[in-house]
Protein backbone atom coordinates (compact mmCIF):
# COMPACT_ATOMS: atom_id res chain seq x y z
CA UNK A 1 104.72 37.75 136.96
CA UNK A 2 103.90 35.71 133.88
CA UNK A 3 104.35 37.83 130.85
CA UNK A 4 101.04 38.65 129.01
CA UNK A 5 100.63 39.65 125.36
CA UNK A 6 98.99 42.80 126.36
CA UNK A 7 101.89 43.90 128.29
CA UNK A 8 104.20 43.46 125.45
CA UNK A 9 101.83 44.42 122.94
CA UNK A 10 100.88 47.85 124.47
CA UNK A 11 104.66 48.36 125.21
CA UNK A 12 105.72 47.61 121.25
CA UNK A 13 103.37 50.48 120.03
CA UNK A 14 105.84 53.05 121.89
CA UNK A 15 107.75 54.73 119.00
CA UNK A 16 110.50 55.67 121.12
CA UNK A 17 110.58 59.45 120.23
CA UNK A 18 113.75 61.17 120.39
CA UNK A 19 111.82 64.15 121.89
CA UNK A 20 110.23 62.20 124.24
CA UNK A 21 107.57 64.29 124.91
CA UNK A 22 105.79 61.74 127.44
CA UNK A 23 109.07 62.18 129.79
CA UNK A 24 110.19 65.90 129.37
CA UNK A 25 107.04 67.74 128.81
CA UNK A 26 104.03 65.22 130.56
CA UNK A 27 106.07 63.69 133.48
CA UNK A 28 106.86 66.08 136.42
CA UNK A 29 109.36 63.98 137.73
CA UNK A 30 110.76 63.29 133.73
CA UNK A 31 110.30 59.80 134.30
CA UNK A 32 112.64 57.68 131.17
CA UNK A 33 109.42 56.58 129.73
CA UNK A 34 110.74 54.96 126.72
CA UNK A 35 113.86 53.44 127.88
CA UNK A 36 111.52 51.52 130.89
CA UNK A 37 109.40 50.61 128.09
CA UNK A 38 112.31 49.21 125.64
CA UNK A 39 113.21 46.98 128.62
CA UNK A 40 109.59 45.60 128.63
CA UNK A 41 110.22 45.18 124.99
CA UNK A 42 112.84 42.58 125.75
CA UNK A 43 111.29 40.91 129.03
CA UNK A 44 114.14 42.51 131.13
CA UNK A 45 111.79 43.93 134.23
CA UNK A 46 114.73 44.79 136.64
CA UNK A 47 116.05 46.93 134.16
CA UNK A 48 112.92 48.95 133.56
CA UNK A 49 111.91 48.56 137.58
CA UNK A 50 115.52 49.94 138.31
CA UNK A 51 114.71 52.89 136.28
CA UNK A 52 111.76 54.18 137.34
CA UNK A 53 112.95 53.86 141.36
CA UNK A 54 115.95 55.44 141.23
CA UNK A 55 114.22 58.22 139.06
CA UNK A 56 111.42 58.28 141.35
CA UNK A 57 110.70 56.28 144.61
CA UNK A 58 106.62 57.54 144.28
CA UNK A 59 106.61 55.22 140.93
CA UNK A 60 104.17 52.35 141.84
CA UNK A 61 102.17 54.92 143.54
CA UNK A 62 102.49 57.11 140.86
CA UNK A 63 101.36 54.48 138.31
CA UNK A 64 97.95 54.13 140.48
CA UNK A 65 96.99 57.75 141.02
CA UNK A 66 98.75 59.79 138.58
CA UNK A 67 96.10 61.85 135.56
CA UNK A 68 98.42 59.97 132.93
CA UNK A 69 95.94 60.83 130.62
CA UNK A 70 96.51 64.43 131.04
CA UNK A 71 100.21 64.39 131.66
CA UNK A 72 102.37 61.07 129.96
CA UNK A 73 99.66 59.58 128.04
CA UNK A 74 98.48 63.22 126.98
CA UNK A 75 101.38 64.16 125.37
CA UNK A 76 102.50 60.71 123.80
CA UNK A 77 102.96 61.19 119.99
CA UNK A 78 100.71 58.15 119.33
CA UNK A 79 98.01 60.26 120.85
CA UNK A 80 97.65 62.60 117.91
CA UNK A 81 95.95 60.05 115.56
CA UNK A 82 95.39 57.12 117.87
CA UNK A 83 95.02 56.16 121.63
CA UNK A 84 98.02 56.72 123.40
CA UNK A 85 100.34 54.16 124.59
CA UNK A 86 99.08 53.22 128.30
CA UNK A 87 101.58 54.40 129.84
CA UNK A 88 100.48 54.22 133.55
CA UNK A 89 99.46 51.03 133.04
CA UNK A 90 102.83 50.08 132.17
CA UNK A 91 104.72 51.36 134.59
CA UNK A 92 102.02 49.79 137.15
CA UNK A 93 102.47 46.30 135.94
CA UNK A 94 106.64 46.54 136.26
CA UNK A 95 105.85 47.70 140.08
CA UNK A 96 103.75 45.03 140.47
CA UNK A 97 106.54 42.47 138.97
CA UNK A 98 109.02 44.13 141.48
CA UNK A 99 106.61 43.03 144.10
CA UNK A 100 105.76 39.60 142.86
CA UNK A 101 109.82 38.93 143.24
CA UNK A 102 110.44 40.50 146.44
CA UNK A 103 113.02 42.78 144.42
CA UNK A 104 113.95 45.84 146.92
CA UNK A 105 117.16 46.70 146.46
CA UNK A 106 119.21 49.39 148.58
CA UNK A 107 119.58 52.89 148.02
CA UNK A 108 122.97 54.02 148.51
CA UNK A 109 123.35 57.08 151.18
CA UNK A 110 126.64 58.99 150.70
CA UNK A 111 128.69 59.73 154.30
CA UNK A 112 127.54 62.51 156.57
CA UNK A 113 127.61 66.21 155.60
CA UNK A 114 127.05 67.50 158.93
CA UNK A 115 123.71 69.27 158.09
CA UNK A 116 120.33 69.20 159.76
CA UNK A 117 117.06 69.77 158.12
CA UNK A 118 113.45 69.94 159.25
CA UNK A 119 110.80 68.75 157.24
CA UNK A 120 106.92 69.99 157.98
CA UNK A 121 104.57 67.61 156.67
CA UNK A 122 104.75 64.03 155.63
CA UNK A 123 102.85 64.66 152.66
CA UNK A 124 104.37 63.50 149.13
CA UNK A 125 106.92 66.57 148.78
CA UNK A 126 107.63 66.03 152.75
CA UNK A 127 108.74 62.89 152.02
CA UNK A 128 110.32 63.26 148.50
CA UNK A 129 112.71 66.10 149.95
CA UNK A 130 113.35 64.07 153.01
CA UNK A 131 114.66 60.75 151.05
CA UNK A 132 116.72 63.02 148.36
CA UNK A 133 118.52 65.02 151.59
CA UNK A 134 119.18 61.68 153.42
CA UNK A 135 120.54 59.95 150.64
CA UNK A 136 122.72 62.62 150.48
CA UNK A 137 124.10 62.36 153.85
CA UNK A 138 121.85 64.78 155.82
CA UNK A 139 120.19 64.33 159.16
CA UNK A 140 116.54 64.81 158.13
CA UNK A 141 113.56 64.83 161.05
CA UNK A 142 109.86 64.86 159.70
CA UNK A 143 107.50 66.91 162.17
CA UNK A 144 104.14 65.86 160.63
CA UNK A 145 100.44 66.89 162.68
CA UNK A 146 99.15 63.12 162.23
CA UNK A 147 99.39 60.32 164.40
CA UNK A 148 100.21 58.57 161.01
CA UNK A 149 102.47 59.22 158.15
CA UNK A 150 101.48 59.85 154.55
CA UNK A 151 99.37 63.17 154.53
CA UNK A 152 97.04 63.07 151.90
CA UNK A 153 98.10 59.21 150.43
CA UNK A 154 97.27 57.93 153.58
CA UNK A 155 93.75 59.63 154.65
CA UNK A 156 93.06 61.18 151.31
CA UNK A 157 92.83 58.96 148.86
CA UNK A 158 90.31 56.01 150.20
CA UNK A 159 92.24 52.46 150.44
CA UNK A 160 89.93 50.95 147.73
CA UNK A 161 92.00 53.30 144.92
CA UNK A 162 95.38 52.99 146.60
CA UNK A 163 96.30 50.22 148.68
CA UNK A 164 98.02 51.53 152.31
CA UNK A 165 100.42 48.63 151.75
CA UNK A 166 102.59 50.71 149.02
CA UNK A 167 102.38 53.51 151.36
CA UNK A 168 103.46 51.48 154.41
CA UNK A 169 106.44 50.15 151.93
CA UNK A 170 107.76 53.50 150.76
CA UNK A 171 107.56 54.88 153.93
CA UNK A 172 109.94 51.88 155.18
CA UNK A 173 111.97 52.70 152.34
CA UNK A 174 112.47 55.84 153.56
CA UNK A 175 113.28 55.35 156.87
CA UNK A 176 115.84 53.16 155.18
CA UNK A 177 117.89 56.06 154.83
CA UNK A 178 118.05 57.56 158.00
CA UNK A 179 114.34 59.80 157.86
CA UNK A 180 113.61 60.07 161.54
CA UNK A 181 109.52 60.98 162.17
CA UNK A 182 108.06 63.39 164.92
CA UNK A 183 104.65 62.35 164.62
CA UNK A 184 101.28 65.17 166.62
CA UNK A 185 104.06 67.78 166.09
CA UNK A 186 101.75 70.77 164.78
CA UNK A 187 103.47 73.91 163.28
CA UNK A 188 101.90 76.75 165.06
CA UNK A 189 100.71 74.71 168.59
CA UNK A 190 103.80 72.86 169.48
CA UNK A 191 106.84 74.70 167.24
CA UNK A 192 107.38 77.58 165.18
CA UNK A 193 108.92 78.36 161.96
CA UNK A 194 111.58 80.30 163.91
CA UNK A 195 112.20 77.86 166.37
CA UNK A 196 112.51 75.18 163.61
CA UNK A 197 114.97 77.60 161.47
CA UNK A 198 117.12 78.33 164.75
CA UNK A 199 116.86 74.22 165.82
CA UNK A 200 117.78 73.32 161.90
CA UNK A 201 119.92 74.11 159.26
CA UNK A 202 117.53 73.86 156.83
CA UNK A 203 113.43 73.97 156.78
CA UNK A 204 111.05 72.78 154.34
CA UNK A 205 107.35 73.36 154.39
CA UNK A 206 104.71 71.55 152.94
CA UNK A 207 101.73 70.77 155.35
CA UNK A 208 99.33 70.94 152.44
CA UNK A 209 96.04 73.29 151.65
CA UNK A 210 93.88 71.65 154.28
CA UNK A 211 91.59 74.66 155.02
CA UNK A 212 88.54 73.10 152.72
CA UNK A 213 85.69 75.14 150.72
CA UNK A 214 82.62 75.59 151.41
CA UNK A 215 79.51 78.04 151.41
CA UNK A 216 76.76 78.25 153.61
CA UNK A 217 73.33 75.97 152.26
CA UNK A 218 71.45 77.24 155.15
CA UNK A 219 70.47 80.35 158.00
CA UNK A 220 70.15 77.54 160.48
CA UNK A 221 72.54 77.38 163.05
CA UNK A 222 73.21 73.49 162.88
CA UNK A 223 72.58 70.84 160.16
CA UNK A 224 73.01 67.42 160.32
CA UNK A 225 74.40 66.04 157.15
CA UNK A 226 76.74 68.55 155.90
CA UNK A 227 80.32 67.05 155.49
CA UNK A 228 83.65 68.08 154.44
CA UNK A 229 85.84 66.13 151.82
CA UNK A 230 88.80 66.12 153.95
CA UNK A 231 87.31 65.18 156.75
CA UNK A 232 85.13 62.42 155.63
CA UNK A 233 87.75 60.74 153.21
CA UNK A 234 89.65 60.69 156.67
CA UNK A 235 87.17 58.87 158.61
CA UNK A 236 86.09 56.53 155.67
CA UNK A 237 90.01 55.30 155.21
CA UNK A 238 90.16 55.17 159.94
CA UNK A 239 87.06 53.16 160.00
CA UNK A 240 85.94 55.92 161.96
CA UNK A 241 83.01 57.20 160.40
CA UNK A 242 79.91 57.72 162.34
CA UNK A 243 76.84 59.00 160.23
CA UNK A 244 73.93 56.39 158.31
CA UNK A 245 73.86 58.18 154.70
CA UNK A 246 70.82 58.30 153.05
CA UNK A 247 70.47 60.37 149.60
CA UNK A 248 73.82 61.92 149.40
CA UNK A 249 75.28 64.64 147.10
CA UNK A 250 78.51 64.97 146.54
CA UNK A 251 79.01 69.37 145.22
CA UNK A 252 82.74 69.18 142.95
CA UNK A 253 83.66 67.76 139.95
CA UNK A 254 87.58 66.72 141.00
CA UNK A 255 88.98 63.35 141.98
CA UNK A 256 88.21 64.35 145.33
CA UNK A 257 84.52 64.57 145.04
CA UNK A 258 84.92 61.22 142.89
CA UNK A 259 86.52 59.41 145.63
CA UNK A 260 83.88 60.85 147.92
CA UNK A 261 81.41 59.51 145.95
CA UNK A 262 82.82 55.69 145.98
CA UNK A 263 83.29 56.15 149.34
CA UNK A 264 79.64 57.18 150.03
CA UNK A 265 78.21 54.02 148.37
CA UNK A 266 80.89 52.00 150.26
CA UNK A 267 79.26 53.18 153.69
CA UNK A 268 75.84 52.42 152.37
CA UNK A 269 74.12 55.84 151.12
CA UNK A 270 70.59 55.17 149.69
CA UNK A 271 71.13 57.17 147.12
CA UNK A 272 74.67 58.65 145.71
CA UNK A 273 74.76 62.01 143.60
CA UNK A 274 77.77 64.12 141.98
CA UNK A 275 76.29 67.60 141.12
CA UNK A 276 78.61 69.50 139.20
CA UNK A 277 78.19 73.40 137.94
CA UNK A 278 80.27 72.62 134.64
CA UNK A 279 80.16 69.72 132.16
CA UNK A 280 81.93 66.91 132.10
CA UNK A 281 84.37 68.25 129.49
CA UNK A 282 85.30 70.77 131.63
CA UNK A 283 85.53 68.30 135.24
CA UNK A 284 89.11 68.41 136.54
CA UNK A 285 88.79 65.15 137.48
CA UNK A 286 90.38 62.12 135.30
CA UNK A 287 88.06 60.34 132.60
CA UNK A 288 89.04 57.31 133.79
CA UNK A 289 87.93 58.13 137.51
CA UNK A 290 85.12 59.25 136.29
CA UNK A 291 84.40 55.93 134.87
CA UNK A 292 85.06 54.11 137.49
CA UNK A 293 82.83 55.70 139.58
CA UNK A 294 79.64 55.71 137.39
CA UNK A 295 80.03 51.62 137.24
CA UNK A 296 80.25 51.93 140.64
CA UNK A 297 76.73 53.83 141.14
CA UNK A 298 77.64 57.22 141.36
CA UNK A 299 75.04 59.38 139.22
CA UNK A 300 76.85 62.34 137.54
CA UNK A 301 74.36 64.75 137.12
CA UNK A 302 76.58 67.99 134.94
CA UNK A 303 75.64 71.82 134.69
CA UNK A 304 74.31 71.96 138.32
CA UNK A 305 74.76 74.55 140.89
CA UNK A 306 73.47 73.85 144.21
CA UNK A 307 72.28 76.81 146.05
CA UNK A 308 71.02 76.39 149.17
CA UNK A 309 69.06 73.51 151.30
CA UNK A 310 65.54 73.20 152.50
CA UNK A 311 66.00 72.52 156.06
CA UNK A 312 63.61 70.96 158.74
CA UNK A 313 64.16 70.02 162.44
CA UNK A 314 67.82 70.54 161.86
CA UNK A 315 67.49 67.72 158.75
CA UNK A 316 68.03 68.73 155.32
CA UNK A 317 65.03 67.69 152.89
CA UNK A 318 66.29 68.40 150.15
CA UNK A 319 68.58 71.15 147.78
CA UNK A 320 67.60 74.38 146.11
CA UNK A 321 69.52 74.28 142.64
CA UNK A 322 69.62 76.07 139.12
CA UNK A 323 70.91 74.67 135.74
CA UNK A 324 73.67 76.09 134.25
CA UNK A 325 75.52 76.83 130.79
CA UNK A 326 79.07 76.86 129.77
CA UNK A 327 79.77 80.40 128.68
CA UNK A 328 83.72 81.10 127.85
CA UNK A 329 84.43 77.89 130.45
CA UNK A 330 82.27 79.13 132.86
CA UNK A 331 79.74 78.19 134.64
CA UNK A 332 76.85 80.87 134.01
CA UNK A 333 72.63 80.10 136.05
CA UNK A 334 70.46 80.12 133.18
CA UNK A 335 67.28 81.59 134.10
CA UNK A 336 63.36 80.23 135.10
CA UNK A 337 65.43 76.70 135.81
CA UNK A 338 65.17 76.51 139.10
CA UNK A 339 64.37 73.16 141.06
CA UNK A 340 64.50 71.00 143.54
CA UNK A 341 66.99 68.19 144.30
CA UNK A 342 66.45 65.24 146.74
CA UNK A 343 68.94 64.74 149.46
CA UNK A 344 69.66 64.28 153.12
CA UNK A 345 73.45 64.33 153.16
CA UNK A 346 75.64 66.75 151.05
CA UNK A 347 79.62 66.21 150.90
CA UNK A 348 81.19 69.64 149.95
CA UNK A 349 84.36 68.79 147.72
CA UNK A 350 84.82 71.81 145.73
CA UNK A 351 88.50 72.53 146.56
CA UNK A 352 90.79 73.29 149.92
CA UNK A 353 93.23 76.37 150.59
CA UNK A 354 96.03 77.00 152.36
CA UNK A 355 96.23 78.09 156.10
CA UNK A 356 96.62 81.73 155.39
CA UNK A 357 96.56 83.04 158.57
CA UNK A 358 99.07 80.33 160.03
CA UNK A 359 101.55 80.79 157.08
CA UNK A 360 101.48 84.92 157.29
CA UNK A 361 101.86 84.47 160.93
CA UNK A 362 105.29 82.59 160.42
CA UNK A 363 106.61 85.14 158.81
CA UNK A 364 105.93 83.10 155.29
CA UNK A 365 105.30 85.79 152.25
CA UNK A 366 102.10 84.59 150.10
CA UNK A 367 100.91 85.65 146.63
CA UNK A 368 97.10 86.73 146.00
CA UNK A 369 96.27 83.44 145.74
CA UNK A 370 97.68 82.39 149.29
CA UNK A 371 100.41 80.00 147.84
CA UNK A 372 103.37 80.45 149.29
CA UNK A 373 106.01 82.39 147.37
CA UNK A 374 109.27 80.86 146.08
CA UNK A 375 111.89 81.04 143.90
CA UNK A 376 112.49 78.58 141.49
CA UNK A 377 114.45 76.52 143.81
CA UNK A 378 111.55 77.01 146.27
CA UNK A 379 113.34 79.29 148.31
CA UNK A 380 110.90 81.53 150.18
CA UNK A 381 111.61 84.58 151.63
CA UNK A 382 112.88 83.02 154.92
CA UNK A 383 116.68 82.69 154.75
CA UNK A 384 117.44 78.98 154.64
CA UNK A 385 113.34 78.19 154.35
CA UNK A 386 112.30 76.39 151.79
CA UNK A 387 108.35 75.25 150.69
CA UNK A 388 106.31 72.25 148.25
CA UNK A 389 103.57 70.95 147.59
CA UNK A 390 100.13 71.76 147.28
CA UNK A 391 101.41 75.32 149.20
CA UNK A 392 103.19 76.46 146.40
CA UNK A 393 101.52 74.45 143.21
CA UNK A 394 98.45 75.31 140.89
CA UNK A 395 98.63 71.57 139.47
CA UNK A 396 97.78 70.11 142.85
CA UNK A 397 98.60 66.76 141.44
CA UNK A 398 100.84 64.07 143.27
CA UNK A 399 103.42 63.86 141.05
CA UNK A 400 103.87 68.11 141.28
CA UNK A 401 104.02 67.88 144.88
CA UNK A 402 106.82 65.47 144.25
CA UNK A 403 108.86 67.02 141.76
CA UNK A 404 108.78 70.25 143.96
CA UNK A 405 110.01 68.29 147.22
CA UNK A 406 113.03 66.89 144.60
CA UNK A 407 113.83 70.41 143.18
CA UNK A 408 114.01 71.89 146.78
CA UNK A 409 116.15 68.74 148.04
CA UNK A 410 118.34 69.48 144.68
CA UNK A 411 118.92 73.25 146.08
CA UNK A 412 119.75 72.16 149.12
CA UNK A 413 122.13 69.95 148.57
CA UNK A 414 123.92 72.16 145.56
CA UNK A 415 124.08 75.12 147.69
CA UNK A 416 126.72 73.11 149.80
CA UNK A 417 128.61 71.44 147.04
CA UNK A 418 131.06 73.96 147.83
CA UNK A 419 130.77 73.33 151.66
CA UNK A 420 134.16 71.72 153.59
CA UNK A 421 131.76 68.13 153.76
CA UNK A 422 131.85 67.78 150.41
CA UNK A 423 135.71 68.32 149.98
């Protein structure tokens, strides 16, 4: 890559902090934000490239679909008076040198330990915990439900925002070390928790919240038009999608419902809508998503609650909705403000939980939420069973689904320090 002034420029406003806030309270995975960014300082990109991989093999990934802007970037100290330093950006454009040079090198794998582990879900924690245990000299086997690998990179997050090419790459990298893959191996249809745990020295679960919320818009028995985020993101990224949109509303305010949204105007919709019962202050989703979408199309229409749709000949006409006010951060119908909303197609993207009655019926112990419970090594309350990921995190970001398959990979492998392998 030929340097650019921005590059440099952005990286010579980092102050260098000796708190470093943007590693050790923004970063999940603690990235060494400044010292990658001193190395920019000085041109030297295998420095800076060398450590953000062996800190964290997710990085270019990271760099891509990472809220910087409320992790790194929202707790740089530059923040407080001025705009942050761009800190994903950064990190993006040393991935991207890495690239341009072909530089790959080897991760080092220490000798057999003797150990077996199972791995359920090739999700981001999946495979963080997987590469950490096989460097380590474990014999790691991924059981994932997919005919592909990834989980949610692969047919979550549509291919326009994250190319399947750094997926493809990092999943090479991590067969590199010895990750072996049992691909349409469902937990619950063809294996059980107990069988795994009996099979396996070690198990870690992390197969995701796929169990996706909705409500019912209608007392008819079928509707044509009513889609699920998980679902459709999947068939938009497989090619696979079937339907003809015509005025589509997307109900959530989240990344999801954004990428739903780009994806809708990518198939064609007539018309594309994101109806949201909060404002956009309040949106979980990332400012800079956000943006991108609206100069893609999308219309963001805020304080919105869509209530139920006017159905005819198993068609929706349109949606029943009410306006709403923030009250305390919630989302409160104000009265007399009902109306009507055009639409034909509505994507429901207002959240996903986890597979409560599969997990209880492993023997897994949930909170009142239905996240799995562990310690703070992710233990659960299965001897030798360990769970990640979305499962057991309120911040159901990437990077936190990472950082969770590293600390449980971390507990694994200090919990036989003391073991006769390691002597």
């Amino acid at each position: 890559m030929k340097e650019t002034g921005s590059v440099i420029e952005e990286a010579s406003r980092c102050l260098n902090c000796p708190v470093k806030p943007c590693s050790n309270k923004g970063c999940p995975m603690h990235t060494p934000i400044p010292d990658f960014i001193a190395n920019i300082k000085v041109d030297n990109y295998k420095d800076a490239y060398d450590l953000l991989i062996n800190n964290n093999i997710f990085s270019h990934i990271c760099s891509i679909v990472c809220p910087q802007e409320k992790q790194c970037e929202g707790s740089c100290v530059r923040g407080i008076k001025e705009k942050p330093v761009s800190i994903g950006f950064l990190e993006r454009k040393v991935n991207e040198w890495a690239l341009e040079k072909d530089y790959n090198p080897k991760f080092d794998t220490e000798k057999s330990v003797g150990l077996t582990v199972a791995i359920i879900g090739s999700g981001p924690a999946g495979l963080e915990c997987a590469f950490e245990l096989a460097k380590a000299g474990y014999n790691v086997t991924i059981f994932e439900k997919e005919s592909v690998i990834g989980g949610i990179l692969n047919y979550g997050i549509p291919n326009f925002r994250l190319d399947k090419k750094l997926l493809n790459d990092l999943i090479e990298r991590i067969k590199s070390v010895g990750v072996k893959f049992e691909l349409n191996k469902s937990l619950g249809r063809d294996y059980s928790l107990k069988g795994l745990s009996d099979r396996y020295d070690y198990v870690f679960v992390s197969i995701g919240t796929y169990v996706q919320s909705e409500y019912p818009l209608s007392n008819e028995k079928y509707v044509e038009g009513i889609y699920k985020a998980d679902k459709f993101l999947k068939d938009y990224n497989d090619g696979t999608f079937k339907g003809k949109l015509g005025n589509t509303v997307i109900i959530g305010g989240g990344d999801v419902a954004l990428d739903c949204a780009r994806s809708a105007i990518r198939l064609g919709a007539k018309s594309t809508h994101m109806l949201y019962r909060r404002d956009r202050s309040h949106m979980p989703a990332n400012d800079s998503e956000l943006v991108d979408a609206l100069e893609d199309g999308v219309d963001f229409v805020e304080k919105v609650r869509v209530v139920s749709a006017n159905v005819k000949n198993g068609k929706i006409e349109s949606l029943n909705c009410v306006k709403t006010d923030i009250i305390e951060d919630k989302a409160a119908d104000i009265d007399g403000t009902e109306f009507t909303f055009k639409a034909t197609d509505v994507i429901f993207a207002i959240g996903s939980k986890s597979d409560k009655e599969l997990l209880e019926r492993e023997g897994l112990e949930l909170n009142d939420w239905g996240q799995v419970k562990i310690d703070e090594n992710g233990k659960t309350n299965i001897e030798n069973v360990y769970a990640g990921g979305d499962l057991t995190e309120e911040k159901k970001t990437v990077c936190a689904a990472i950082k969770s398959g590293k600390r449980a990979a971390e507990a694994i492998i200090a919990l036989n320090k003391t073991n006769e392998y390691f002597t």
